[in-house]
C-alpha atoms as a PDB file:
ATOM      1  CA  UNK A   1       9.637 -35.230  20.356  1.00  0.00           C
ATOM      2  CA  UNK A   2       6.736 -33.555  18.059  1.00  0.00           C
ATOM      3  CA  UNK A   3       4.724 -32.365  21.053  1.00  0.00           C
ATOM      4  CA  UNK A   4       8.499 -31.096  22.453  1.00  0.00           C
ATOM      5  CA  UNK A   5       8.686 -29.103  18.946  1.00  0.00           C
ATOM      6  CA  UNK A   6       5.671 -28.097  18.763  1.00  0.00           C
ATOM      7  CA  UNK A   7       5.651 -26.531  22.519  1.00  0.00           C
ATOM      8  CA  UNK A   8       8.875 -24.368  21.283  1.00  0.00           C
ATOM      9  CA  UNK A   9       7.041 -23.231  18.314  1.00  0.00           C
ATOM     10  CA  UNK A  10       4.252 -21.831  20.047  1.00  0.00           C
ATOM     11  CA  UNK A  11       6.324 -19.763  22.463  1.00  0.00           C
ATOM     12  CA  UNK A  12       8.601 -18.224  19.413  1.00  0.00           C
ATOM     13  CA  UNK A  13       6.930 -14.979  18.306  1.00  0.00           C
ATOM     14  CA  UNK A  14       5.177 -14.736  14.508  1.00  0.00           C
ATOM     15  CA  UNK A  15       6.838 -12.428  12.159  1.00  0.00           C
ATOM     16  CA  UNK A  16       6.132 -11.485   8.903  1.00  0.00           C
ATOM     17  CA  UNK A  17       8.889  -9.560   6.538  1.00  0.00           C
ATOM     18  CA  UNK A  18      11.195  -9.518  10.012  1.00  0.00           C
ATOM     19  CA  UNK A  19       8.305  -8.196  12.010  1.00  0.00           C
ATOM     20  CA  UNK A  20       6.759  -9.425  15.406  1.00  0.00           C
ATOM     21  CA  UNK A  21       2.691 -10.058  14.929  1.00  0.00           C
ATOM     22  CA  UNK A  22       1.828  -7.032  17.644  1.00  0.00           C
ATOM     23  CA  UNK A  23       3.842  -4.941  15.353  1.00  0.00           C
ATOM     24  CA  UNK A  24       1.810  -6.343  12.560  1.00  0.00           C
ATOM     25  CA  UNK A  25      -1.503  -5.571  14.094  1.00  0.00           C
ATOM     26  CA  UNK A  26      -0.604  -1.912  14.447  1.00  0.00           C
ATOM     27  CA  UNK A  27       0.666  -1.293  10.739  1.00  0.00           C
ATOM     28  CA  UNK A  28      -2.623  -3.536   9.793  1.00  0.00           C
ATOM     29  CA  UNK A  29      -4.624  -1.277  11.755  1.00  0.00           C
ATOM     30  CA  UNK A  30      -2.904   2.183  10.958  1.00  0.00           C
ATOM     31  CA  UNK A  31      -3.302   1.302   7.159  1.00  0.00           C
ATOM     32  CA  UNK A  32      -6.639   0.455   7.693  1.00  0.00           C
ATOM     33  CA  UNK A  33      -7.614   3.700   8.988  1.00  0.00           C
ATOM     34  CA  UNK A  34      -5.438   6.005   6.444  1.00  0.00           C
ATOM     35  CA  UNK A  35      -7.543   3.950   4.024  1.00  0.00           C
ATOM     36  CA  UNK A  36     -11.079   4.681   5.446  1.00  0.00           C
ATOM     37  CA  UNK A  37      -9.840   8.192   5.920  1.00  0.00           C
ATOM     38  CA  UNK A  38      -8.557   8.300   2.083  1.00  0.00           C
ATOM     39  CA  UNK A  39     -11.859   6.566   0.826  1.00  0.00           C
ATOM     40  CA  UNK A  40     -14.320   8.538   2.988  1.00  0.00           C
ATOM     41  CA  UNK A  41     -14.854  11.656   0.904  1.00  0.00           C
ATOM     42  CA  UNK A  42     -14.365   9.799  -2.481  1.00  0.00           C
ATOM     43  CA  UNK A  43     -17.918   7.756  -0.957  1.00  0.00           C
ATOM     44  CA  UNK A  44     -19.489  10.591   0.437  1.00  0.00           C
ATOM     45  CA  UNK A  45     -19.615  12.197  -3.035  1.00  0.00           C
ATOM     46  CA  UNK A  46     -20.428   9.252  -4.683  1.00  0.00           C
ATOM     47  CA  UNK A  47     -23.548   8.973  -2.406  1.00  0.00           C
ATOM     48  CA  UNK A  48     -24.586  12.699  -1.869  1.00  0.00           C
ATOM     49  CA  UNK A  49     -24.403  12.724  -6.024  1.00  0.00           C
ATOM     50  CA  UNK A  50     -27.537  10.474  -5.820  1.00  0.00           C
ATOM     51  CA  UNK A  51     -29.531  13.149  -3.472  1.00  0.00           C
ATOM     52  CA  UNK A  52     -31.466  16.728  -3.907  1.00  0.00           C
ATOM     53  CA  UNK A  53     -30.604  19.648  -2.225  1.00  0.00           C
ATOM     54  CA  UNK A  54     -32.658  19.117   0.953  1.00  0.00           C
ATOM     55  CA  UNK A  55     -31.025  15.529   1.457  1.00  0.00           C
ATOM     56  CA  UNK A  56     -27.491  16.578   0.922  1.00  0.00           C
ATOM     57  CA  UNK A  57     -28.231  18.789   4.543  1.00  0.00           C
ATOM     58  CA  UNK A  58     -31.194  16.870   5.865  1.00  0.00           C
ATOM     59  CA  UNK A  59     -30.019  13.060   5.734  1.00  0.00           C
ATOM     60  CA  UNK A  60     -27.312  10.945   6.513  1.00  0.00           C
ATOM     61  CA  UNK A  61     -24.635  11.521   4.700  1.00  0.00           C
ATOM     62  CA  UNK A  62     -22.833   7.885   4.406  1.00  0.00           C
ATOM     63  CA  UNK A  63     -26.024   6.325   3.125  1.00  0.00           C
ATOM     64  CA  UNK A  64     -28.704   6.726   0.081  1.00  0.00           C
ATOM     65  CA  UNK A  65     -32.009   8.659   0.266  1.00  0.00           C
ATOM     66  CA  UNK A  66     -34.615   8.858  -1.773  1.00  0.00           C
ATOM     67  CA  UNK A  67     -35.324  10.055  -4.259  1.00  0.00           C
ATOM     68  CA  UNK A  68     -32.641   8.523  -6.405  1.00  0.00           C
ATOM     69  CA  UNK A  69     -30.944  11.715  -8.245  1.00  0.00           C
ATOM     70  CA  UNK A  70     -28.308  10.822  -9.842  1.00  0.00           C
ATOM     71  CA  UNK A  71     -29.345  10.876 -13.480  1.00  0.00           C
ATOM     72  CA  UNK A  72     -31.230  14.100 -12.983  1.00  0.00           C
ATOM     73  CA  UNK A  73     -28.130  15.924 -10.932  1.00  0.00           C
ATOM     74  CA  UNK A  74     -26.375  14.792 -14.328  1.00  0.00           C
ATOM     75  CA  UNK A  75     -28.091  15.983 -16.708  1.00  0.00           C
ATOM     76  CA  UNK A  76     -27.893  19.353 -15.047  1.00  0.00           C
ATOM     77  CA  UNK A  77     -24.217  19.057 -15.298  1.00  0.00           C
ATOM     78  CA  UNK A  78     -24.755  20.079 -19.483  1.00  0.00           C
ATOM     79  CA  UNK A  79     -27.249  23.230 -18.731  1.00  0.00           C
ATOM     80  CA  UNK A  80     -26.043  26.805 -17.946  1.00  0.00           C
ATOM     81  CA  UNK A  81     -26.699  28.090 -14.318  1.00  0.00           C
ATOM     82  CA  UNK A  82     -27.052  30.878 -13.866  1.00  0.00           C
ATOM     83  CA  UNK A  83     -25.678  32.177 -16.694  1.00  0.00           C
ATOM     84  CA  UNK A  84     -22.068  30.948 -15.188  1.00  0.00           C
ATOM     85  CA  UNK A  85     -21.315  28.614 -18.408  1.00  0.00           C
ATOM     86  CA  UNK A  86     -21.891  24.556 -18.587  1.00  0.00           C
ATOM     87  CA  UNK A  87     -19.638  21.764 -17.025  1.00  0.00           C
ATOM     88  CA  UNK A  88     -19.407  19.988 -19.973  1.00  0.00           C
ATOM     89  CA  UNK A  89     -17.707  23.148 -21.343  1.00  0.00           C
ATOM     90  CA  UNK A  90     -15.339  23.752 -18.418  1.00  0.00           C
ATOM     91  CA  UNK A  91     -14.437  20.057 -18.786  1.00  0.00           C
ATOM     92  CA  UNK A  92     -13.239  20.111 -22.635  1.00  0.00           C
ATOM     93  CA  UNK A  93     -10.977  23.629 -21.473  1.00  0.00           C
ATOM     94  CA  UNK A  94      -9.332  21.537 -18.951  1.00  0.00           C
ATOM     95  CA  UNK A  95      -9.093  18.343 -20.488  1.00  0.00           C
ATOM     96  CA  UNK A  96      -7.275  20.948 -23.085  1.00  0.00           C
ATOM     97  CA  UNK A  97      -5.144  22.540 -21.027  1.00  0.00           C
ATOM     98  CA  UNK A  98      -4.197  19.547 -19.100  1.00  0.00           C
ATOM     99  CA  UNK A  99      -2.979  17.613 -22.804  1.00  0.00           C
ATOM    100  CA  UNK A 100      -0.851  20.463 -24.105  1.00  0.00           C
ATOM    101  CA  UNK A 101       0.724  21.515 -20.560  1.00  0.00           C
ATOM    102  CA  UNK A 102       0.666  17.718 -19.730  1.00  0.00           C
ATOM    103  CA  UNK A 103       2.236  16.859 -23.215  1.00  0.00           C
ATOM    104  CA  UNK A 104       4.820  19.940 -23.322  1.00  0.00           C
ATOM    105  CA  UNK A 105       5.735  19.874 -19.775  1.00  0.00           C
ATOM    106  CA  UNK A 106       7.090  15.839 -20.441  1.00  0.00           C
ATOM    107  CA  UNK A 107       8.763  16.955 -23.802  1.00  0.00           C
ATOM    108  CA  UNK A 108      10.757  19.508 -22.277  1.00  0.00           C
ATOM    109  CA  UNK A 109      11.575  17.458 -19.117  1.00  0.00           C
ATOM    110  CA  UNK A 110      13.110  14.471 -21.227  1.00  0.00           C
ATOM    111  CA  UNK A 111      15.064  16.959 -23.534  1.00  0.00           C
ATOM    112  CA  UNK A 112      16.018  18.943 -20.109  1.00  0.00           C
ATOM    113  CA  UNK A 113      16.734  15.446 -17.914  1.00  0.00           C
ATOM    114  CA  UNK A 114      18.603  14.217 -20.599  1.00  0.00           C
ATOM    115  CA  UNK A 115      20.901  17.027 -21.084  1.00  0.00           C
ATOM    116  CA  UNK A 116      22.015  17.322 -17.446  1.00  0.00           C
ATOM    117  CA  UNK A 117      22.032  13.717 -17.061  1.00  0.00           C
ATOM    118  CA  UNK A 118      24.316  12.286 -20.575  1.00  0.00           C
ATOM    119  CA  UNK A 119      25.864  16.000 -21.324  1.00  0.00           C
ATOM    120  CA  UNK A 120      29.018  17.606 -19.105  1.00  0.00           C
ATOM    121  CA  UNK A 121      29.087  20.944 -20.282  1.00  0.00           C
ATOM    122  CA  UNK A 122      30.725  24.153 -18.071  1.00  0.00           C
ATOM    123  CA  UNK A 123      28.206  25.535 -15.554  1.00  0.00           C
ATOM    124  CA  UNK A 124      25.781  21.986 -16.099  1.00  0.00           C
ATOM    125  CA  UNK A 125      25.471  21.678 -12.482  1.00  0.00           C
ATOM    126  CA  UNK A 126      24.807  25.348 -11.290  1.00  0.00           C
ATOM    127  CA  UNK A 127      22.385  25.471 -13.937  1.00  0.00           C
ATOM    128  CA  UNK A 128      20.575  22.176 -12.539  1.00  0.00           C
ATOM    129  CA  UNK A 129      20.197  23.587  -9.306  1.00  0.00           C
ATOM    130  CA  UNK A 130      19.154  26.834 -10.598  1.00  0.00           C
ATOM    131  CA  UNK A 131      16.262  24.935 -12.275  1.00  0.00           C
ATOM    132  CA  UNK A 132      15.635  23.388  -8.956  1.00  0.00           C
ATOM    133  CA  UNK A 133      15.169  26.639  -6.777  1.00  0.00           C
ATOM    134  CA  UNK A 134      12.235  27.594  -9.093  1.00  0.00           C
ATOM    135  CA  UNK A 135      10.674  24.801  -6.600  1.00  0.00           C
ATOM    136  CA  UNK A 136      11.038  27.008  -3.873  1.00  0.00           C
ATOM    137  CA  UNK A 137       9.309  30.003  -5.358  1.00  0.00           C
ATOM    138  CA  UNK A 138       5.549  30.258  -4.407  1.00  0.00           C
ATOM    139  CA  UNK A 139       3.405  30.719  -7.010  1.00  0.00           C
ATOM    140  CA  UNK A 140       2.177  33.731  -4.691  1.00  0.00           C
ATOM    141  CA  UNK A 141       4.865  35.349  -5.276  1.00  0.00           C
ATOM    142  CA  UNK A 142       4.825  35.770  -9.156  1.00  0.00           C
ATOM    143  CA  UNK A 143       1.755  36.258  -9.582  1.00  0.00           C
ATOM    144  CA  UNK A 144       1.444  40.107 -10.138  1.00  0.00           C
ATOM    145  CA  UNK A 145       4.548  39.950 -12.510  1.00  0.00           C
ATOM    146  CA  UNK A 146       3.022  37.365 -14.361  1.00  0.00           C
ATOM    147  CA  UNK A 147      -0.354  38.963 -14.726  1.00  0.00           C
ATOM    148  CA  UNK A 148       1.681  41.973 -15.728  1.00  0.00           C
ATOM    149  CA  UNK A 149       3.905  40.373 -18.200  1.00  0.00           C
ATOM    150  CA  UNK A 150       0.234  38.321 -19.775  1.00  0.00           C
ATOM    151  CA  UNK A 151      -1.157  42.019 -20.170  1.00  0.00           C
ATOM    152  CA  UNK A 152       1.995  43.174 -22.187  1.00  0.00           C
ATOM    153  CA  UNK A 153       1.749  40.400 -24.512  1.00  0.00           C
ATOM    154  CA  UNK A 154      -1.522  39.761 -24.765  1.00  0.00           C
ATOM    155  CA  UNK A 155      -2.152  36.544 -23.094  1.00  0.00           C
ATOM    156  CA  UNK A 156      -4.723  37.376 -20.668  1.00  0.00           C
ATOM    157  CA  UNK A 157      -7.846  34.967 -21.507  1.00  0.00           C
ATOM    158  CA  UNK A 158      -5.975  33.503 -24.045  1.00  0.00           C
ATOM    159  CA  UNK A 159      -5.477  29.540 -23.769  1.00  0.00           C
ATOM    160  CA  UNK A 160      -1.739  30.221 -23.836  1.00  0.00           C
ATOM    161  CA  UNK A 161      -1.842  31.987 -20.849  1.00  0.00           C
ATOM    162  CA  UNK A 162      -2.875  28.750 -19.250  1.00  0.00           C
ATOM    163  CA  UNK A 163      -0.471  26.235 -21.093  1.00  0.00           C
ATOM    164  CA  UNK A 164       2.874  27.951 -21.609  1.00  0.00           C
ATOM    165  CA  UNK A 165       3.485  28.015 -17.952  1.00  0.00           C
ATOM    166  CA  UNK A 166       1.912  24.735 -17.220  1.00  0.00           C
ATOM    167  CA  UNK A 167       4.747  23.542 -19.945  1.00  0.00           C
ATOM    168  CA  UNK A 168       7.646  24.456 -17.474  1.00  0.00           C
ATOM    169  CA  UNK A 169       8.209  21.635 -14.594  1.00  0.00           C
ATOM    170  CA  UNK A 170      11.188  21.387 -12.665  1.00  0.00           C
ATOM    171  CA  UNK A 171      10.096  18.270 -10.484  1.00  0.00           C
ATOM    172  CA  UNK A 172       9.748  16.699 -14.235  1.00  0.00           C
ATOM    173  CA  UNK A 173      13.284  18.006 -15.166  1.00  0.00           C
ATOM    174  CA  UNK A 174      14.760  16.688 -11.556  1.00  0.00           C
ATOM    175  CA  UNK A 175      12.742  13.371 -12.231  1.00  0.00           C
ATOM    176  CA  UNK A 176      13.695  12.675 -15.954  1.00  0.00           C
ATOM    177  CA  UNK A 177      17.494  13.920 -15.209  1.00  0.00           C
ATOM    178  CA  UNK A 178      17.064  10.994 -11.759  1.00  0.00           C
ATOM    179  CA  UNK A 179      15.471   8.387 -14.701  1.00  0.00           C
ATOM    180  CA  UNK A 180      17.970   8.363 -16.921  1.00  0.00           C
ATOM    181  CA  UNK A 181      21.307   8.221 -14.850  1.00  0.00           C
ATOM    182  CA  UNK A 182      19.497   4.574 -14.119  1.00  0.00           C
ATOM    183  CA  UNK A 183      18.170   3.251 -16.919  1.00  0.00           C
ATOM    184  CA  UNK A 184      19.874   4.525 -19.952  1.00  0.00           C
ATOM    185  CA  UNK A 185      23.646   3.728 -19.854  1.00  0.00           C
ATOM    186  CA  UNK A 186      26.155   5.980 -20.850  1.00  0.00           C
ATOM    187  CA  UNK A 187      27.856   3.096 -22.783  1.00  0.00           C
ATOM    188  CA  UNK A 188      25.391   2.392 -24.932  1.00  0.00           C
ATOM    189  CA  UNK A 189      25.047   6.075 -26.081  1.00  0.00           C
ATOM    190  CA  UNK A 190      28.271   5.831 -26.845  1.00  0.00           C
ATOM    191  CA  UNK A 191      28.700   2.909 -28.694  1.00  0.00           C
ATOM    192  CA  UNK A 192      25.991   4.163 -30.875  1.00  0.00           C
ATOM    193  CA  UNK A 193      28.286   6.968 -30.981  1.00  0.00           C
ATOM    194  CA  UNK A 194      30.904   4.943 -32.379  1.00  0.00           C
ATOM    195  CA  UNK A 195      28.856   3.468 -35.140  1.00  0.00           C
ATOM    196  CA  UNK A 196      28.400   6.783 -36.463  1.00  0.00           C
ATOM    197  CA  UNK A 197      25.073   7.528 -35.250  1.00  0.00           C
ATOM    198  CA  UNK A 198      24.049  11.205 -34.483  1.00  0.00           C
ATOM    199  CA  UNK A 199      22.738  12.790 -31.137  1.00  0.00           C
ATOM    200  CA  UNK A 200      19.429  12.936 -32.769  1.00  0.00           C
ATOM    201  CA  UNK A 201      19.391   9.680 -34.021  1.00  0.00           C
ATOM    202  CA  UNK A 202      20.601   8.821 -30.649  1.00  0.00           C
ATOM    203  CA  UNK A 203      17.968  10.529 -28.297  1.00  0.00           C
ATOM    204  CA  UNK A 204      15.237   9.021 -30.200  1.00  0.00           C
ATOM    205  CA  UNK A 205      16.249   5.372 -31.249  1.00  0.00           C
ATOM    206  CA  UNK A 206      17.692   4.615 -27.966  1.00  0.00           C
ATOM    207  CA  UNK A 207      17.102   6.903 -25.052  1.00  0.00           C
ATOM    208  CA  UNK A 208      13.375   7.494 -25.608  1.00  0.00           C
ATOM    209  CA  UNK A 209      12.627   3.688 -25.810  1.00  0.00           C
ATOM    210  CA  UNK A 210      14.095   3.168 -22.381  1.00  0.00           C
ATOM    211  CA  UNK A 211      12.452   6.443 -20.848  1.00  0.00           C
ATOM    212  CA  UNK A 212       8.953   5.435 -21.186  1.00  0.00           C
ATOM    213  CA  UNK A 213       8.152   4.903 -17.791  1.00  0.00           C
ATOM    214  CA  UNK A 214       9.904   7.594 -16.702  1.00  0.00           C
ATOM    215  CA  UNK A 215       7.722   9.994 -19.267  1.00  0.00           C
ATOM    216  CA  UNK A 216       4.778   8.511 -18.484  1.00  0.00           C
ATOM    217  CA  UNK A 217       5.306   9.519 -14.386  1.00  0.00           C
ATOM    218  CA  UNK A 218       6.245  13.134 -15.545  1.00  0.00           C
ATOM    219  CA  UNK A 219       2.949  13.215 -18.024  1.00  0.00           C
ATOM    220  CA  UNK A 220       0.755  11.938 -14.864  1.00  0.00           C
ATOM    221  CA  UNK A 221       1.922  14.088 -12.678  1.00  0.00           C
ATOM    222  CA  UNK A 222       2.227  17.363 -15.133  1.00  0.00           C
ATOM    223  CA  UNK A 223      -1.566  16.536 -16.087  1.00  0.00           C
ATOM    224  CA  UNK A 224      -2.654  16.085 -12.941  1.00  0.00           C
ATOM    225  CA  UNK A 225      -1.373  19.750 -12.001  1.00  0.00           C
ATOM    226  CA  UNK A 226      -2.451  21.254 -14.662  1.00  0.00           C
ATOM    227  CA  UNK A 227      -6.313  19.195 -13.892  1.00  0.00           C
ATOM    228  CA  UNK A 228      -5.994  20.820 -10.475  1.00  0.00           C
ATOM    229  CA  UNK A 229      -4.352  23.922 -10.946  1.00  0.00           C
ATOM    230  CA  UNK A 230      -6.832  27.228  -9.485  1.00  0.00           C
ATOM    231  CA  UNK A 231      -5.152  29.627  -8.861  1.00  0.00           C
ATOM    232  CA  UNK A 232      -2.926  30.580 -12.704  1.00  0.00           C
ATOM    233  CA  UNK A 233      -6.908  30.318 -14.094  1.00  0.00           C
ATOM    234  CA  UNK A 234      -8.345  32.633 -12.050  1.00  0.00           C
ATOM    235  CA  UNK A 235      -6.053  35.557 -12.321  1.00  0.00           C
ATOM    236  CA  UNK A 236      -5.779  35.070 -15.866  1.00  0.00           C
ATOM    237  CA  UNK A 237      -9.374  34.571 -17.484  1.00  0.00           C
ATOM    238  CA  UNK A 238     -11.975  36.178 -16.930  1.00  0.00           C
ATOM    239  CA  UNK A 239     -14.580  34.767 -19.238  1.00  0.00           C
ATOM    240  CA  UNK A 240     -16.450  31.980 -18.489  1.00  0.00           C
ATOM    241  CA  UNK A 241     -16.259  29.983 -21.316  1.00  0.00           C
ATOM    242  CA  UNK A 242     -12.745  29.770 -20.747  1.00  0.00           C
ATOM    243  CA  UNK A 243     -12.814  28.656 -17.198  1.00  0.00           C
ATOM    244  CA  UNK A 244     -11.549  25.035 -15.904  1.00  0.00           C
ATOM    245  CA  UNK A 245     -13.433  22.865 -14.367  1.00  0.00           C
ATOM    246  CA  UNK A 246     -11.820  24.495 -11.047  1.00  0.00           C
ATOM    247  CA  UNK A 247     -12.670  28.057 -10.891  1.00  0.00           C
ATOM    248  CA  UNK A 248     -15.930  27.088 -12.478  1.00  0.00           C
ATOM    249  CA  UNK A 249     -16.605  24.718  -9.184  1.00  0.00           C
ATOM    250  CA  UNK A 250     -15.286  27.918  -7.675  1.00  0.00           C
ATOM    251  CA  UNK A 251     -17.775  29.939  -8.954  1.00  0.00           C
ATOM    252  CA  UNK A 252     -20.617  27.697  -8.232  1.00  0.00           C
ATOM    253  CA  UNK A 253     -19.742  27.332  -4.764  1.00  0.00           C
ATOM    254  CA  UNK A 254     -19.681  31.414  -4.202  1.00  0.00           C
ATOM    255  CA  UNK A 255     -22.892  31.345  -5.551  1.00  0.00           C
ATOM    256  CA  UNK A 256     -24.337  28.767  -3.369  1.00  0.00           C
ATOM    257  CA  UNK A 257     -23.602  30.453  -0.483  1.00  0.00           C
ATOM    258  CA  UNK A 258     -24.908  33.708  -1.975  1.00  0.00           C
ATOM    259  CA  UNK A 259     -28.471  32.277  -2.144  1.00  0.00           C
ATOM    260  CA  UNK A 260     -27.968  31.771  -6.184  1.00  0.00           C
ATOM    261  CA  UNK A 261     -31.193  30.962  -7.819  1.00  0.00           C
ATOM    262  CA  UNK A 262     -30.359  27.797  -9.000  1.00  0.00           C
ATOM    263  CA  UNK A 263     -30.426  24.933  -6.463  1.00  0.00           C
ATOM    264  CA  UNK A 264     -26.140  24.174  -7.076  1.00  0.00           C
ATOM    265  CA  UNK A 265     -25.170  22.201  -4.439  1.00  0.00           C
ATOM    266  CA  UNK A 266     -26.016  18.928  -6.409  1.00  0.00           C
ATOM    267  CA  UNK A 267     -24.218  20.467  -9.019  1.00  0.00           C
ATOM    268  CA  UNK A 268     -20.956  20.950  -6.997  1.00  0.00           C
ATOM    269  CA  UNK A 269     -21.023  17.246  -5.314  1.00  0.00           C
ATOM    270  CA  UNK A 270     -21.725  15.347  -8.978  1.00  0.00           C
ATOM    271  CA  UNK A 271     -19.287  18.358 -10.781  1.00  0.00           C
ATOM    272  CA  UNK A 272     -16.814  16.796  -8.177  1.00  0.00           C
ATOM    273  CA  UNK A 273     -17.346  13.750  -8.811  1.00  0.00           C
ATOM    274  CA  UNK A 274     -17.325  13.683 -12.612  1.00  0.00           C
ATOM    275  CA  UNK A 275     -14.000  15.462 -11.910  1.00  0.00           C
ATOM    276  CA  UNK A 276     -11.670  13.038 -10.735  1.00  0.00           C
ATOM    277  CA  UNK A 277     -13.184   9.989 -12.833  1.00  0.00           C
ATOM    278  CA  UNK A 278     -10.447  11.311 -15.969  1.00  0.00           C
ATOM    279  CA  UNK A 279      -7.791  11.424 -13.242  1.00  0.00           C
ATOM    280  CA  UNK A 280      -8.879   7.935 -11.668  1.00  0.00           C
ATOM    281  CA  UNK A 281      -8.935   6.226 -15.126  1.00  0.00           C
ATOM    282  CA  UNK A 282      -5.340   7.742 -16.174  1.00  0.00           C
ATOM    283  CA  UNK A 283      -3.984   6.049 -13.017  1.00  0.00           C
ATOM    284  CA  UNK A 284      -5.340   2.946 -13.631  1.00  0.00           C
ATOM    285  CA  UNK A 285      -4.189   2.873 -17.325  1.00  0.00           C
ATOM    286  CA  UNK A 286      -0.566   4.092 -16.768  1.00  0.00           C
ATOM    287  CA  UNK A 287       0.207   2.917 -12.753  1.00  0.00           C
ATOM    288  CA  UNK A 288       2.450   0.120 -14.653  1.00  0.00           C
ATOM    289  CA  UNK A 289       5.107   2.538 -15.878  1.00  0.00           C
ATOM    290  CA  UNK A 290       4.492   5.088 -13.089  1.00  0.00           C
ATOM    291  CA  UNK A 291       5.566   2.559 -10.242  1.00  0.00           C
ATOM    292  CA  UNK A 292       8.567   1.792 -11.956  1.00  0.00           C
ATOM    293  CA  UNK A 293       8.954   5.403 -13.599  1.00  0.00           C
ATOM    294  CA  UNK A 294       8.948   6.717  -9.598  1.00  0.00           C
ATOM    295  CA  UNK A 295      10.996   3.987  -8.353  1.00  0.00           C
ATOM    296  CA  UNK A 296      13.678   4.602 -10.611  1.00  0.00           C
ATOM    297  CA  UNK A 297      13.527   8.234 -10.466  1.00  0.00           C
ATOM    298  CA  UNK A 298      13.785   8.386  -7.073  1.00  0.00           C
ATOM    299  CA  UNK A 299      17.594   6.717  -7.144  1.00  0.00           C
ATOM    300  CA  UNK A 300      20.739   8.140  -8.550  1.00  0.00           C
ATOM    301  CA  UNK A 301      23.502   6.315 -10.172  1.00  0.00           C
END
């Protein structure tokens, strides 16, 4: 009777989570590859960041060389080349502008979420999709009326110039708005209500508390754009001691290929590495409320 079972249970298929083991191979495999496609560049730089010049072009580039370079290739990051300003430097501006957009875009977003989400007021939807389309506008396409506008009031190479837009997010606004139709309940607003407690009192005893992972996935994601945002710096500043770490990579990289005097290509592969430790550490710190923050987000009640 065993054998008998056992004979039956060898010709039923494996599944796992309702799925037959051939399918199983091919999602193993497919994930394995989007992950050595994903990781290959991040270890590329990490090893090419240990290498001079000549063996960034001359060896292989999955594997070490020596010298070892890595200490020297940093130090270099905290000299001036070429008269093009210091990493360190371009760091601090965009660890700056990345707190202050970061930071402003999330306070706005909660106060802007929360209004369209706990507040019917005439015209509250039209004006939530209105704040939506301002997705669909390319950056492209204001750029010559914002470099206008900057000129007017004075904002060109100004810090400002840099945060006050980075401050306005309509994916956090859409997000938040998602956040809080789940996980703050109208009924509890207004029982607080009832006890006598004001919409102040009310935002930021009650709704705030219950937000946090919802903030935190806006801050990640506002800092992170702000971190990789090229294009708003380089029409507005033109001094390099106000540049972000990505138009000063920018810069380096032009004058590599225009045979600067400084040997910069170790400079650009440690410069990009240094780069996205900040962002890799933030992930790690916050993923906790940013899973949940996205999950609930991303459903409507």
């Amino acid at each position: 009777m065993q054998a008998r079972l056992e004979d039956q249970a060898s010709t039923v298929p494996i599944r796992l989570y309702g799925l037959r083991r051939g399918t199983v191979v091919v999602v193993t495999g497919l994930c394995v590859l989007f992950s050595i496609f994903t990781l290959a560049p991040i270890a590329w730089i990490v090893i090419n960041s240990t290498k001079t010049q000549a063996n960034i072009f001359q060896s292989f580039g999955f594997w070490f060389a020596r010298p070892f370079e890595f200490f020297h290739n940093f130090s270099l990051l905290f000299q001036d080349v070429d008269g093009q300003g210091t990493y360190i430097q371009w760091m601090g501006n965009t660890a700056l502008y990345a707190v202050l957009g970061g930071v402003g875009a999330t306070i706005f977003a909660a106060l802007g979420g929360y209004g369209f989400a706990r507040f019917d007021f005439r015209g509250s939807k039209t004006t939530f999709y209105v704040v939506l389309s301002a997705l669909l506008v390319p950056v492209t396409a204001i750029t010559l009326p914002l470099y206008l506008v900057y000129a007017k009031v004075g904002l060109i190479n100004s810090i400002w110039g840099m945060v006050l837009p980075s401050m306005v997010s309509p994916v956090g606004v859409y997000l938040m708005s998602s956040f809080i139709k789940v996980s703050v309940p109208r009924e509890l607003l207004d029982a607080a209500r009832v006890d006598g407690a004001g919409e102040i009192r009310i935002f930021f005893k009650m709704a705030v508390p219950l937000m946090v992972p919802g903030l935190v996935t806006v801050l990640l994601i506002s800092v992170v754009g702000v971190w990789n945002n090229y294009f708003l710096p380089l029409i507005i500043f033109s001094k390099s001691n106000l540049y972000p770490i990505t138009v000063g990579l920018g810069n380096w990289s032009n004058r590599a290929q225009n045979g600067g005097s400084t040997q910069i290509f170790p400079l650009l592969v440690i410069g990009g590495l240094v780069t996205i430790i900040p962002l890799i550490a933030i992930f790690l710190i916050v993923q906790r409320y940013w899973k949940s923050g996205m999950l609930l987000g991303s459903v409507t009640g």
